[in-house]
PDB file of N, CA and C in Angstrom:
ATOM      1  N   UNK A   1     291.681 103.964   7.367  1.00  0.00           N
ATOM      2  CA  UNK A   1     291.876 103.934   8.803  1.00  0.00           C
ATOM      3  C   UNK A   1     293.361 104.085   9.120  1.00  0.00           C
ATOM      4  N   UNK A   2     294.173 104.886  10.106  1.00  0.00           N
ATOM      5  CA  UNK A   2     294.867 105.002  10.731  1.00  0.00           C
ATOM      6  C   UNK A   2     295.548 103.781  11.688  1.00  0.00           C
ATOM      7  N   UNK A   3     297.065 103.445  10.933  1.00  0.00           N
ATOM      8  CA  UNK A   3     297.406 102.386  11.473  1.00  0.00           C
ATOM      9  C   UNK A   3     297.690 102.750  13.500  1.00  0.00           C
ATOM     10  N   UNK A   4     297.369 101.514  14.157  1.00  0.00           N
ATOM     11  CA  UNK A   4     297.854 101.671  15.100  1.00  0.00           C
ATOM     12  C   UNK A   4     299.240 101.798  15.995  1.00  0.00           C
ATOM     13  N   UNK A   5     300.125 101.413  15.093  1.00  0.00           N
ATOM     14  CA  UNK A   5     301.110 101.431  15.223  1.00  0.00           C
ATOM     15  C   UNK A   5     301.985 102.703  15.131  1.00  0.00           C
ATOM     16  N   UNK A   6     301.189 103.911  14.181  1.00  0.00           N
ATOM     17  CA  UNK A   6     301.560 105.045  14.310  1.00  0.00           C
ATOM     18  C   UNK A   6     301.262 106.039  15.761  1.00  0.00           C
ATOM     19  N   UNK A   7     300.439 105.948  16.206  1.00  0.00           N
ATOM     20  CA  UNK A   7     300.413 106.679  17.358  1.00  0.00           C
ATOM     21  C   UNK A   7     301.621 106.825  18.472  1.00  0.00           C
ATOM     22  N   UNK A   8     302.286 105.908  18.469  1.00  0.00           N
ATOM     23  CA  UNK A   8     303.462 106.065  19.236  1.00  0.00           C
ATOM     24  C   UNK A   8     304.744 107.235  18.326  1.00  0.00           C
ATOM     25  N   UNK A   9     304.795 106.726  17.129  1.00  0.00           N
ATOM     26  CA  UNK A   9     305.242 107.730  16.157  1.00  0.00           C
ATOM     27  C   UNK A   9     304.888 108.962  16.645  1.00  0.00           C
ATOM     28  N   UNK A  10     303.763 109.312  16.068  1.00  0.00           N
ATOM     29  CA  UNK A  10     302.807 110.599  16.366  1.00  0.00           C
ATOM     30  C   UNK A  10     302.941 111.325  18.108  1.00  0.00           C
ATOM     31  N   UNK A  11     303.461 110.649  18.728  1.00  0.00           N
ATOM     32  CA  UNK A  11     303.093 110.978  19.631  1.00  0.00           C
ATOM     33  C   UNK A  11     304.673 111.137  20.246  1.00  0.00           C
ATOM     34  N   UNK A  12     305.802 110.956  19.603  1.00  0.00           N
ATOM     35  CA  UNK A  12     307.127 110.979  19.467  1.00  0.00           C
ATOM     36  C   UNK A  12     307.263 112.560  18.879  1.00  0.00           C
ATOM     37  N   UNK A  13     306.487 112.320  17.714  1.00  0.00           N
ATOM     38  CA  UNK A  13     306.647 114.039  17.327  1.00  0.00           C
ATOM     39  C   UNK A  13     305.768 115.140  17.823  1.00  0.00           C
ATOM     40  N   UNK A  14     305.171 114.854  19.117  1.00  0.00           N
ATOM     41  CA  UNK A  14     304.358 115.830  19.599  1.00  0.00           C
ATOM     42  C   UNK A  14     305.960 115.908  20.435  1.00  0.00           C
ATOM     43  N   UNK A  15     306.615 114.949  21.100  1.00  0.00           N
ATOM     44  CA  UNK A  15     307.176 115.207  22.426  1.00  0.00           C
ATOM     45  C   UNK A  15     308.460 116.244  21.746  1.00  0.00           C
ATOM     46  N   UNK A  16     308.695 115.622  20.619  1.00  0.00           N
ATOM     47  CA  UNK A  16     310.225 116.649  19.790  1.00  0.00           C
ATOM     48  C   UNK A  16     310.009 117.778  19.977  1.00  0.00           C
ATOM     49  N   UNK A  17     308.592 117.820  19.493  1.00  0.00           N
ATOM     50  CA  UNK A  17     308.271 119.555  19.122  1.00  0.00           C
ATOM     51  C   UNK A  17     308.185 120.660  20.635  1.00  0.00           C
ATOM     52  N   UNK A  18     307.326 119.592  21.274  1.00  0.00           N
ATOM     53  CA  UNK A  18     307.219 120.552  23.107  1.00  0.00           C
ATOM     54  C   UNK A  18     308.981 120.462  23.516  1.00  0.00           C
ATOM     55  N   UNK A  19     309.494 119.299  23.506  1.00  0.00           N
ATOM     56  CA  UNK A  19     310.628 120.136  23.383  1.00  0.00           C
ATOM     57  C   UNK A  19     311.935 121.195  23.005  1.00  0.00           C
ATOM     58  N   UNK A  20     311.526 121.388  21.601  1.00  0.00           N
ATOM     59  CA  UNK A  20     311.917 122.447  21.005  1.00  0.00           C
ATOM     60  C   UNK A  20     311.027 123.467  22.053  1.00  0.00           C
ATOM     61  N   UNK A  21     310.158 123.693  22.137  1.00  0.00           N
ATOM     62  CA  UNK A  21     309.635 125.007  22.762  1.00  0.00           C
ATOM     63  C   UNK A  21     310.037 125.270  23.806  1.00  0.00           C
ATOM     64  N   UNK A  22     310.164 123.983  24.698  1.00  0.00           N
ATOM     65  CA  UNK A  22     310.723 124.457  25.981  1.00  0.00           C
ATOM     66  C   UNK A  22     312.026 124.682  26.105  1.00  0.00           C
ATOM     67  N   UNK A  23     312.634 124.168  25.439  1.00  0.00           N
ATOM     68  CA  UNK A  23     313.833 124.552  25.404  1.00  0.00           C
ATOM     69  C   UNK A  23     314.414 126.234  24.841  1.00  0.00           C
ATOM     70  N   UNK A  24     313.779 126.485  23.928  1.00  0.00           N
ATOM     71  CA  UNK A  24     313.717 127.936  23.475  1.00  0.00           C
ATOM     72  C   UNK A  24     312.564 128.820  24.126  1.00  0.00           C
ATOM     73  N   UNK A  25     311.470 128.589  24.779  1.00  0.00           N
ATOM     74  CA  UNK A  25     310.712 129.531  25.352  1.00  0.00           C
ATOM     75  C   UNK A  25     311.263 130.552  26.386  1.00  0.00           C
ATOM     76  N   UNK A  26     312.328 130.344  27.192  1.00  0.00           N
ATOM     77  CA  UNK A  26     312.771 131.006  28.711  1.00  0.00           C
ATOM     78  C   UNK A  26     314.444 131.797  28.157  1.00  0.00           C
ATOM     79  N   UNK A  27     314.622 131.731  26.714  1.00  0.00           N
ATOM     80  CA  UNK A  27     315.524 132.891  26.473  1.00  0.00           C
ATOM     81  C   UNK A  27     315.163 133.632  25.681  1.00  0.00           C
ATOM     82  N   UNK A  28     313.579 134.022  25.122  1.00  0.00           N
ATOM     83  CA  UNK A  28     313.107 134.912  24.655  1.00  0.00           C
ATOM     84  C   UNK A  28     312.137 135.495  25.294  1.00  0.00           C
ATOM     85  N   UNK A  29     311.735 137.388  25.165  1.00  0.00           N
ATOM     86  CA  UNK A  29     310.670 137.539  25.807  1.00  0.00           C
ATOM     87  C   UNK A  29     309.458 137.684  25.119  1.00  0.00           C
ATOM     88  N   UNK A  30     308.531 137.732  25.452  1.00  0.00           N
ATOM     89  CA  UNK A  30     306.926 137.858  24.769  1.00  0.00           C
ATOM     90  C   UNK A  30     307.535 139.243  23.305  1.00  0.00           C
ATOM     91  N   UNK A  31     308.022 140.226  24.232  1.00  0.00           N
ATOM     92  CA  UNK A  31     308.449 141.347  22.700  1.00  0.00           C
ATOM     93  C   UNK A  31     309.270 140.825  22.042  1.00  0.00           C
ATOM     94  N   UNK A  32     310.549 140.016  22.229  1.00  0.00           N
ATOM     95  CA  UNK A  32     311.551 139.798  21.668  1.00  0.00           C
ATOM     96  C   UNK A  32     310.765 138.446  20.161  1.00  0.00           C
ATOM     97  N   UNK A  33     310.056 138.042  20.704  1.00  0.00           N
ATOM     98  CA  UNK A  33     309.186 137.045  20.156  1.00  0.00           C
ATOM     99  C   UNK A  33     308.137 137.607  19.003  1.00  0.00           C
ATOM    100  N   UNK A  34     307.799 138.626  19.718  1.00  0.00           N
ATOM    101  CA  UNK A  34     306.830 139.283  18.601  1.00  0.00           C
ATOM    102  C   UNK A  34     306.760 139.970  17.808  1.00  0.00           C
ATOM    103  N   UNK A  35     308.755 140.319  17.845  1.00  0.00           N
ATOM    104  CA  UNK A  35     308.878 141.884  17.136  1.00  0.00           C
ATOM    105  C   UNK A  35     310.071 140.776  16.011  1.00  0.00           C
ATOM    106  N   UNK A  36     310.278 139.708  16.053  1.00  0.00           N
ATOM    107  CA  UNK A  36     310.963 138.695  15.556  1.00  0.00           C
ATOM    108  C   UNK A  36     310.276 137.790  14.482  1.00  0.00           C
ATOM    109  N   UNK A  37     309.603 138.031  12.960  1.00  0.00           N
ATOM    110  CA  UNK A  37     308.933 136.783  12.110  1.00  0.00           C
ATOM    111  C   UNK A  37     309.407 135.874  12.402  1.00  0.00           C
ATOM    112  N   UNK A  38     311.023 135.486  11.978  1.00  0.00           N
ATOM    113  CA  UNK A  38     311.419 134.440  12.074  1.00  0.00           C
ATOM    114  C   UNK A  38     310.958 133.637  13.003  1.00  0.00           C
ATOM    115  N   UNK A  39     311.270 134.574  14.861  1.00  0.00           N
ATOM    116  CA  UNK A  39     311.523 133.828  15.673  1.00  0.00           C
ATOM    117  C   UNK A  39     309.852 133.170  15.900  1.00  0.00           C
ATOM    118  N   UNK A  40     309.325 134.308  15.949  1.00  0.00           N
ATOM    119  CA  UNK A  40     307.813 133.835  15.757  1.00  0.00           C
ATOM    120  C   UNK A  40     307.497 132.840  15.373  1.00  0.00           C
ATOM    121  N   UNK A  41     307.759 132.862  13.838  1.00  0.00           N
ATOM    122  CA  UNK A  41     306.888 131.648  13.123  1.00  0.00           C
ATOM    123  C   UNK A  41     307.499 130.454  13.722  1.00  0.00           C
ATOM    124  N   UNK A  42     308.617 130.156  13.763  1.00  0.00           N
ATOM    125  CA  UNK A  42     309.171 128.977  14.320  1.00  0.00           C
ATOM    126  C   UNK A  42     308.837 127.948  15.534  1.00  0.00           C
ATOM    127  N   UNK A  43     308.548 129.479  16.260  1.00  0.00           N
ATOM    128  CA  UNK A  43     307.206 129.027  17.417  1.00  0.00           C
ATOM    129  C   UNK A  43     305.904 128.346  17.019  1.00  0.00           C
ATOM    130  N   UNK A  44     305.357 129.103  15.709  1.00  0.00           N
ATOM    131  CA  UNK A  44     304.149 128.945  15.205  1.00  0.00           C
ATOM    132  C   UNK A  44     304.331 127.261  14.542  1.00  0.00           C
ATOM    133  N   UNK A  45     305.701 126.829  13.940  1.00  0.00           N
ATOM    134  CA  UNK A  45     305.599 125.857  13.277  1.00  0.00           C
ATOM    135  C   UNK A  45     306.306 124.734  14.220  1.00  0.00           C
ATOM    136  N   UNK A  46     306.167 124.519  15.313  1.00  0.00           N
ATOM    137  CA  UNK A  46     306.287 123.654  16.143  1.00  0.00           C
ATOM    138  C   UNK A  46     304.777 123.540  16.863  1.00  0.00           C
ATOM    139  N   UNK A  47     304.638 124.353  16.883  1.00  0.00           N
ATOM    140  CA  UNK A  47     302.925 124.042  17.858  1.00  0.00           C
ATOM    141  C   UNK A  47     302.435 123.643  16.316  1.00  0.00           C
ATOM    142  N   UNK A  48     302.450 123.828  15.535  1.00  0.00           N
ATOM    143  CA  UNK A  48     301.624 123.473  14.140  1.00  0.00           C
ATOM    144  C   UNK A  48     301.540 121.646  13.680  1.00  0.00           C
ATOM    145  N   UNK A  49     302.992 121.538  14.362  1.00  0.00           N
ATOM    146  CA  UNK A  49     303.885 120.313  14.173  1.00  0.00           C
ATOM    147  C   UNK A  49     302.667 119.222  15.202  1.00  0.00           C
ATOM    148  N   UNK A  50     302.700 119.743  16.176  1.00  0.00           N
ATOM    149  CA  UNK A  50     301.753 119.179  17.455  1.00  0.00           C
ATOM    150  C   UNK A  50     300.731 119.170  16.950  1.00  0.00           C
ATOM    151  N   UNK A  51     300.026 120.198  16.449  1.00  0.00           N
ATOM    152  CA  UNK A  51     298.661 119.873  16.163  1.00  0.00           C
ATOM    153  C   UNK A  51     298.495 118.848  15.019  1.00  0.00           C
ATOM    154  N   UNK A  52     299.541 119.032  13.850  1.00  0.00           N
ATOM    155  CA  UNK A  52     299.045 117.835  13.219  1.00  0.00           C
ATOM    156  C   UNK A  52     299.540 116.690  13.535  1.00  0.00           C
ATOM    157  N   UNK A  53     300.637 116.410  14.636  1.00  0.00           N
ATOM    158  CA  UNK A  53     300.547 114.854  14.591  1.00  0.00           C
ATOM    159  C   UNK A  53     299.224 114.557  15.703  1.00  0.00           C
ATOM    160  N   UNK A  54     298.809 114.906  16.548  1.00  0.00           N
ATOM    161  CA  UNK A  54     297.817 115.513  16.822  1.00  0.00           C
ATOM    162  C   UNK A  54     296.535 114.255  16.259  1.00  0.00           C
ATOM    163  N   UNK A  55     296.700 115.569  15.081  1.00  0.00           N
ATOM    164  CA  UNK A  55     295.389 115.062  13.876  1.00  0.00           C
ATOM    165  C   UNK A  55     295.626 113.792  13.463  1.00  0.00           C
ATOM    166  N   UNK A  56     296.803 113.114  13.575  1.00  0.00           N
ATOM    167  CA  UNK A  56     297.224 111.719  12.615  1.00  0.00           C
ATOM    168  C   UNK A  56     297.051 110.808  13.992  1.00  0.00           C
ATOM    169  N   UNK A  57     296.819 110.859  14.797  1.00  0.00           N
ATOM    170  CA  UNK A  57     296.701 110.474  16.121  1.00  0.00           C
ATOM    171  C   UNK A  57     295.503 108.950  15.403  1.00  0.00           C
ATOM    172  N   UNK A  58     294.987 108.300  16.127  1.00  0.00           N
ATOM    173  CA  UNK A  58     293.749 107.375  15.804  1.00  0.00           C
ATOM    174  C   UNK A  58     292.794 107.855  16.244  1.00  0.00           C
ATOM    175  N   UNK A  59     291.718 107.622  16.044  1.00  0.00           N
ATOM    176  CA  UNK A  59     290.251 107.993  16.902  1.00  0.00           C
ATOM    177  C   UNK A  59     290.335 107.344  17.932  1.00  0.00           C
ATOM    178  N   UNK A  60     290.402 106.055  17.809  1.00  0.00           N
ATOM    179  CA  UNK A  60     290.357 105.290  18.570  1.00  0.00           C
ATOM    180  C   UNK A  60     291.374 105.915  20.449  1.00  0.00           C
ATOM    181  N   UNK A  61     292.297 106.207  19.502  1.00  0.00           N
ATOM    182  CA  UNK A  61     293.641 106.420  20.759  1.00  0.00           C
ATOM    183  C   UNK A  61     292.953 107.784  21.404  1.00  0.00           C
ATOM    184  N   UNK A  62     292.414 108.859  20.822  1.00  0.00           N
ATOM    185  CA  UNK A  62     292.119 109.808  21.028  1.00  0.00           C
ATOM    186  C   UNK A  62     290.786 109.816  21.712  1.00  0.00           C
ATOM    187  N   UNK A  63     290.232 108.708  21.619  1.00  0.00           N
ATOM    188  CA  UNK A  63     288.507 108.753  22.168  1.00  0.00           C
ATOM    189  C   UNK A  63     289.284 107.800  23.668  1.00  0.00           C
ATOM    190  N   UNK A  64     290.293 107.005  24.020  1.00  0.00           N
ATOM    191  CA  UNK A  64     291.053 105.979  24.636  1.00  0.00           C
ATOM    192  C   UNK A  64     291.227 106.957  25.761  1.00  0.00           C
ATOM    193  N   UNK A  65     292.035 108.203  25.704  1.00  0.00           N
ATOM    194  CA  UNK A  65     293.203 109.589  26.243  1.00  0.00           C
ATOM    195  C   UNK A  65     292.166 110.840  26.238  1.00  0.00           C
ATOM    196  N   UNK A  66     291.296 110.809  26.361  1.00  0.00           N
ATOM    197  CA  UNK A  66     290.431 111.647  26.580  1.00  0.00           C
ATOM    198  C   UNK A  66     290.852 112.878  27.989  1.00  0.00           C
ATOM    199  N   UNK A  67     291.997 112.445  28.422  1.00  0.00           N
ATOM    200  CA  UNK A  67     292.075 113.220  29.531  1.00  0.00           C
ATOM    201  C   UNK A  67     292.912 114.994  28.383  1.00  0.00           C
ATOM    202  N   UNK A  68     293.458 114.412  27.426  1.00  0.00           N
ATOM    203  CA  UNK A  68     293.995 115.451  26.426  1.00  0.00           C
ATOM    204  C   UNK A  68     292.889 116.246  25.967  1.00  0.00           C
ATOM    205  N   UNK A  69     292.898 117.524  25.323  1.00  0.00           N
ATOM    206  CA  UNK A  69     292.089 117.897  24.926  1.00  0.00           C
ATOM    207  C   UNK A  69     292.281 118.460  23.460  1.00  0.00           C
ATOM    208  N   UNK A  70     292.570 116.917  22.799  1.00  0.00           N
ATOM    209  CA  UNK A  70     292.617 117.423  21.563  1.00  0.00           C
ATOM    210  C   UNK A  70     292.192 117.958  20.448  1.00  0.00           C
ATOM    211  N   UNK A  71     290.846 117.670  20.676  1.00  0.00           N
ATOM    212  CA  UNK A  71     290.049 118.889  19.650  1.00  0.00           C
ATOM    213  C   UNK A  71     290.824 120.327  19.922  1.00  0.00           C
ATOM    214  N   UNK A  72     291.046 120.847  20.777  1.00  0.00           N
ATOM    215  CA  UNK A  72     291.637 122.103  21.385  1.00  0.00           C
ATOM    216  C   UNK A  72     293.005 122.208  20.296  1.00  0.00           C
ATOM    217  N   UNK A  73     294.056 121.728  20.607  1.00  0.00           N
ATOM    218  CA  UNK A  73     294.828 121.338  19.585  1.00  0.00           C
ATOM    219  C   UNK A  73     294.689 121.240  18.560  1.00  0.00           C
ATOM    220  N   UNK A  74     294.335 120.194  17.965  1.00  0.00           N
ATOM    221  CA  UNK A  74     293.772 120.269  16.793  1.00  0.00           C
ATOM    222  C   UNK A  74     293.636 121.673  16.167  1.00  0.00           C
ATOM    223  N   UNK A  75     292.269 122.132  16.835  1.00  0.00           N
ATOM    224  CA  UNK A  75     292.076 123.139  16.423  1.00  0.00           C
ATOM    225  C   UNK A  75     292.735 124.760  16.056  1.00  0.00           C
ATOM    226  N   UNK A  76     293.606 124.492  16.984  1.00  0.00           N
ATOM    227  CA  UNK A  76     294.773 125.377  17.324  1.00  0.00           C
ATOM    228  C   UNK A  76     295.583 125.475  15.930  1.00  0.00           C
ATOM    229  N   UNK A  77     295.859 124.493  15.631  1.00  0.00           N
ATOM    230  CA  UNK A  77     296.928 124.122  14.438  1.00  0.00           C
ATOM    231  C   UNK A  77     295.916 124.686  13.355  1.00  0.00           C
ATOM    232  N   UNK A  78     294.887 124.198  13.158  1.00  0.00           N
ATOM    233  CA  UNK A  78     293.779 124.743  11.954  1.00  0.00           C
ATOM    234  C   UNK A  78     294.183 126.306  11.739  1.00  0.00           C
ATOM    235  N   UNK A  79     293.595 126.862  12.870  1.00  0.00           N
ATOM    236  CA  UNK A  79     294.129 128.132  13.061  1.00  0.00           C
ATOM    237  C   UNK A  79     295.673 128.908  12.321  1.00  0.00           C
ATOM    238  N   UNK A  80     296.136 128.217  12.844  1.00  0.00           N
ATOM    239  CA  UNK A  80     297.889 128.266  12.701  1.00  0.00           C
ATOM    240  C   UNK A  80     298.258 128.660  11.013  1.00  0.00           C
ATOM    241  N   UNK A  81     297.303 127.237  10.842  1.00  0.00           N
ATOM    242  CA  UNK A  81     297.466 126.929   9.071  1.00  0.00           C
ATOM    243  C   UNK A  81     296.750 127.983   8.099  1.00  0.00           C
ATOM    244  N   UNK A  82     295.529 127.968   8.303  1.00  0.00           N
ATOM    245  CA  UNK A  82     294.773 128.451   7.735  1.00  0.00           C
ATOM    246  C   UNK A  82     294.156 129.364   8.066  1.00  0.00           C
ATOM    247  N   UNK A  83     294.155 130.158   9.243  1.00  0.00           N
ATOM    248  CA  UNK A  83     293.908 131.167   9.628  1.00  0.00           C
ATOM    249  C   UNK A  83     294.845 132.027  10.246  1.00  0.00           C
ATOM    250  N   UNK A  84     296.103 131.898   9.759  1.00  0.00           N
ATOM    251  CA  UNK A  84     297.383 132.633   9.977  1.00  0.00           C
ATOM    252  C   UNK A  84     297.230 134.322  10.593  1.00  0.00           C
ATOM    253  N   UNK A  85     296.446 134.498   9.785  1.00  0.00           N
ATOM    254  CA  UNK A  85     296.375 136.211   9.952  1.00  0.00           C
ATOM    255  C   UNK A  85     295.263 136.565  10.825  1.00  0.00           C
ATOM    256  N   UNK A  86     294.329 135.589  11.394  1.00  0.00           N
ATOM    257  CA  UNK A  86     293.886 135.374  12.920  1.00  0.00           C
ATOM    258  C   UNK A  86     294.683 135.060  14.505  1.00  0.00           C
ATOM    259  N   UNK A  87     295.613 135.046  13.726  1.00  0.00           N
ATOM    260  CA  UNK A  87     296.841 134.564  15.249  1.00  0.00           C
ATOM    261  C   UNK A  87     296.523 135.673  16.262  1.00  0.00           C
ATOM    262  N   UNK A  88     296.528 135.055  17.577  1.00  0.00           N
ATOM    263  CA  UNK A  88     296.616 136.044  18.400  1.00  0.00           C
ATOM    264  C   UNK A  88     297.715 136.089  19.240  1.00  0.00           C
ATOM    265  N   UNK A  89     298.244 137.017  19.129  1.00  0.00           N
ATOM    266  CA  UNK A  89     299.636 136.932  19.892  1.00  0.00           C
ATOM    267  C   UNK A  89     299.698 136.379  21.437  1.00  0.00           C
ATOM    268  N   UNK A  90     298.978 137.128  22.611  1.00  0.00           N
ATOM    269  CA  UNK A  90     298.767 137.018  23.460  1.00  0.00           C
ATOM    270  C   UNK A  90     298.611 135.609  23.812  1.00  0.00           C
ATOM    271  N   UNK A  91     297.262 135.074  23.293  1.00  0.00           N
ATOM    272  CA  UNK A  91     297.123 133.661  22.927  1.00  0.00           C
ATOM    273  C   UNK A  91     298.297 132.289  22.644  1.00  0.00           C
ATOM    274  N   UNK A  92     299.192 132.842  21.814  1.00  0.00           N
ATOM    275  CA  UNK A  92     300.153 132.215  21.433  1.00  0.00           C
ATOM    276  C   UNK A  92     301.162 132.091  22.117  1.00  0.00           C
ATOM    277  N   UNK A  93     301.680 132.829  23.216  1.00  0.00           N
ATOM    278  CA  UNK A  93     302.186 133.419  24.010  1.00  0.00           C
ATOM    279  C   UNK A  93     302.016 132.637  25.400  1.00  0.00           C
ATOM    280  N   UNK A  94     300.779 132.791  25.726  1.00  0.00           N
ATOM    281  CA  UNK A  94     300.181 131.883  26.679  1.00  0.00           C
ATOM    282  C   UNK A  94     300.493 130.138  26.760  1.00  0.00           C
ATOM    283  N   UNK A  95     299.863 129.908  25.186  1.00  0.00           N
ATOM    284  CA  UNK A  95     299.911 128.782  24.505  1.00  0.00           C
ATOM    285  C   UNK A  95     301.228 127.908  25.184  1.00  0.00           C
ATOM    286  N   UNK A  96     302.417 128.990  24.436  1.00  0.00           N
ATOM    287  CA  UNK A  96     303.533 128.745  25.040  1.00  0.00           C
ATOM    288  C   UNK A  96     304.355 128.443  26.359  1.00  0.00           C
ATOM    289  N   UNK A  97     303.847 129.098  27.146  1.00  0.00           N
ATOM    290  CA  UNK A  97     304.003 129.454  28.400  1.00  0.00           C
ATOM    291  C   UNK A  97     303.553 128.716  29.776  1.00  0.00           C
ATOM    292  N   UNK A  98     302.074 128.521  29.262  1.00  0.00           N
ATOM    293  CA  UNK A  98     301.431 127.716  30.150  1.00  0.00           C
ATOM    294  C   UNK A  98     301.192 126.076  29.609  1.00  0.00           C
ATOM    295  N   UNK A  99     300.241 126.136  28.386  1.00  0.00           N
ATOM    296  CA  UNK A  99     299.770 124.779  28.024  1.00  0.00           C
ATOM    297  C   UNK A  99     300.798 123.837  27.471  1.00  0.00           C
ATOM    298  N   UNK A 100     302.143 124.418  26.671  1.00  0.00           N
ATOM    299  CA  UNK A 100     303.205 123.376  26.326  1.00  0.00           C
ATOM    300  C   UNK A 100     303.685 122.825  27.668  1.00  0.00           C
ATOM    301  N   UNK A 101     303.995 123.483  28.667  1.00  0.00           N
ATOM    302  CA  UNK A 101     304.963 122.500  29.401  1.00  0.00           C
ATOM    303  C   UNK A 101     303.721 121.463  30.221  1.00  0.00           C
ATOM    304  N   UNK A 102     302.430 122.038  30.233  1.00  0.00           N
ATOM    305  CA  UNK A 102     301.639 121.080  31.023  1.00  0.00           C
ATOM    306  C   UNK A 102     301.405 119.803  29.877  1.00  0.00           C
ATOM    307  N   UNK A 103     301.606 120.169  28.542  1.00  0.00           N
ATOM    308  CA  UNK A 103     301.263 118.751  27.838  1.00  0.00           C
ATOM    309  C   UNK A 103     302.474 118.058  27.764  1.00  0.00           C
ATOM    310  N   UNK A 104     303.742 118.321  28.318  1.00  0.00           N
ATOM    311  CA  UNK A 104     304.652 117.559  28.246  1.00  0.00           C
ATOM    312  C   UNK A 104     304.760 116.027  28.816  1.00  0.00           C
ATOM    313  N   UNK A 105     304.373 116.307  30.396  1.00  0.00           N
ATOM    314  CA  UNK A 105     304.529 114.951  31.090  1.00  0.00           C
ATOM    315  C   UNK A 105     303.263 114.066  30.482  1.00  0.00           C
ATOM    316  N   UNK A 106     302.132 114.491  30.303  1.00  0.00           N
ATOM    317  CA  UNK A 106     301.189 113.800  30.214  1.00  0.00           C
ATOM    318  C   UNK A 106     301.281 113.284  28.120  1.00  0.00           C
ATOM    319  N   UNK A 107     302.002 113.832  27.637  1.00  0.00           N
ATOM    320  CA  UNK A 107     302.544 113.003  26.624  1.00  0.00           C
ATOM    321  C   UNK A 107     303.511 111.989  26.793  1.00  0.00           C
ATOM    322  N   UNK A 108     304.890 112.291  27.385  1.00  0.00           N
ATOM    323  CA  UNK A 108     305.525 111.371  28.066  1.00  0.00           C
ATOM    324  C   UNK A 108     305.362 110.009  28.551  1.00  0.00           C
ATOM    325  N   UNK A 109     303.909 110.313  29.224  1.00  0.00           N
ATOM    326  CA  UNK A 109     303.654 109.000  29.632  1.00  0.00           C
ATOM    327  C   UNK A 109     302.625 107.812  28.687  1.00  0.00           C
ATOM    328  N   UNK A 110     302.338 109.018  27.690  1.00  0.00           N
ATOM    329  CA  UNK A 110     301.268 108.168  27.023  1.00  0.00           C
ATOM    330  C   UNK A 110     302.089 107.390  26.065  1.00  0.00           C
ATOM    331  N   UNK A 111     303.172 108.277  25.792  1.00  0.00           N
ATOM    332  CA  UNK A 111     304.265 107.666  24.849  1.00  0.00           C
ATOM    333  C   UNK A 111     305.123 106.029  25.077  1.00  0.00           C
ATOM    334  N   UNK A 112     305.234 106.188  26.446  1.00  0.00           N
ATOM    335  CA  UNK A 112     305.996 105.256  27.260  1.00  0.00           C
ATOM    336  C   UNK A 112     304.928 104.108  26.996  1.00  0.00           C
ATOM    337  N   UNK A 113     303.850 104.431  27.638  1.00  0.00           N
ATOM    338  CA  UNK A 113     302.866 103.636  27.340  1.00  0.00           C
ATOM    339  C   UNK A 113     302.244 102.701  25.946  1.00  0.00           C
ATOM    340  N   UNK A 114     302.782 103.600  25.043  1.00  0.00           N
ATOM    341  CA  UNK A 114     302.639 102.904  23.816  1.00  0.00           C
ATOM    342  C   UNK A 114     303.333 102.435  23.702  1.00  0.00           C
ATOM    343  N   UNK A 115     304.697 102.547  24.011  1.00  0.00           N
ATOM    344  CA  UNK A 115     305.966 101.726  23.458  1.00  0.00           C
ATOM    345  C   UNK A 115     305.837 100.730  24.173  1.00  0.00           C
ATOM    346  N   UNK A 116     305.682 100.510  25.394  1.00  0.00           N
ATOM    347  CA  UNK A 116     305.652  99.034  26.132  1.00  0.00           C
ATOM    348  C   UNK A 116     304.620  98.186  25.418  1.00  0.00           C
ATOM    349  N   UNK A 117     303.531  99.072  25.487  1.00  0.00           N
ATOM    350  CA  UNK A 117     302.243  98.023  24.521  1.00  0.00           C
ATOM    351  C   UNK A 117     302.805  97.674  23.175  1.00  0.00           C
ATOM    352  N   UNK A 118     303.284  98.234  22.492  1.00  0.00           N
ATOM    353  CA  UNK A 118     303.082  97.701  21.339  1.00  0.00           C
ATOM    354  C   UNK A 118     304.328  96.923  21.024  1.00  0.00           C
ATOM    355  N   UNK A 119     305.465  96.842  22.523  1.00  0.00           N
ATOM    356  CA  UNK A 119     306.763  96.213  22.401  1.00  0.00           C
ATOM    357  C   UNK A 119     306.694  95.134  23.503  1.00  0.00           C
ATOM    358  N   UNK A 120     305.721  95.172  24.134  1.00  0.00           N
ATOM    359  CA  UNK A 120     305.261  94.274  25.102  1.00  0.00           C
ATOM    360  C   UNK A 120     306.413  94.238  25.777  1.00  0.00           C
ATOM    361  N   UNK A 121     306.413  95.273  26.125  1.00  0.00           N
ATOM    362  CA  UNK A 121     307.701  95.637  27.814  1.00  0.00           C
ATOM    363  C   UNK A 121     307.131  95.852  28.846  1.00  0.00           C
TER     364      UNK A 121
END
């Protein structure tokens, strides 16, 4: 079983990683991105980063936050990993664009939230 005490962890390295993206998403373009491995994968291994802390998440916390849709995630990262040469650009792109900055605040707060709970602030 998955200590509880990690989810705030876990959920520290979801927020690192959305911010790496956002911070680098708005000085590259969709071509500049796609015609770039490096820059690419780097993209690829921050959302990868998310999905597995993601996965290290608890059941418990994850059945708790249901407003997330982490199977989605999750799954995403599966993809990422192991189905590399299924990537869809467009997709990824999007990924980027739209769904990172909307999971930002609503990590934020879940984060905050753990830290008071489990620091009783």
């Amino acid at each position: 079983m998955r200590e509880r005490i990690k989810d705030a962890d876990r959920l520290k390295h979801i927020l690192d990683a959305v911010n790496v993206i956002l911070e680098s998403k708005d000085r590259h373009s969709y071509n500049e991105v796609m015609s770039d491995p490096i820059l690419l994968f780097g993209f690829v291994k921050h959302i990868e980063i998310i999905g597995e802390a993601v996965y290290k998440l608890t059941k418990e916390f994850r059945k708790t936050h249901s407003e997330v849709e982490w199977d989605i995630i999750e799954g995403m990262r599966h993809v990422l990993v192991h189905d590399y040469y299924k990537i869809k650009p467009e997709q990824l792109w999007q990924t980027i664009q739209d769904d990172i900055p909307e999971l930002k605040p609503v990590v934020e707060k879940l984060y905050k939230d753990e830290i008071d709970k489990n620091y009783n602030l």
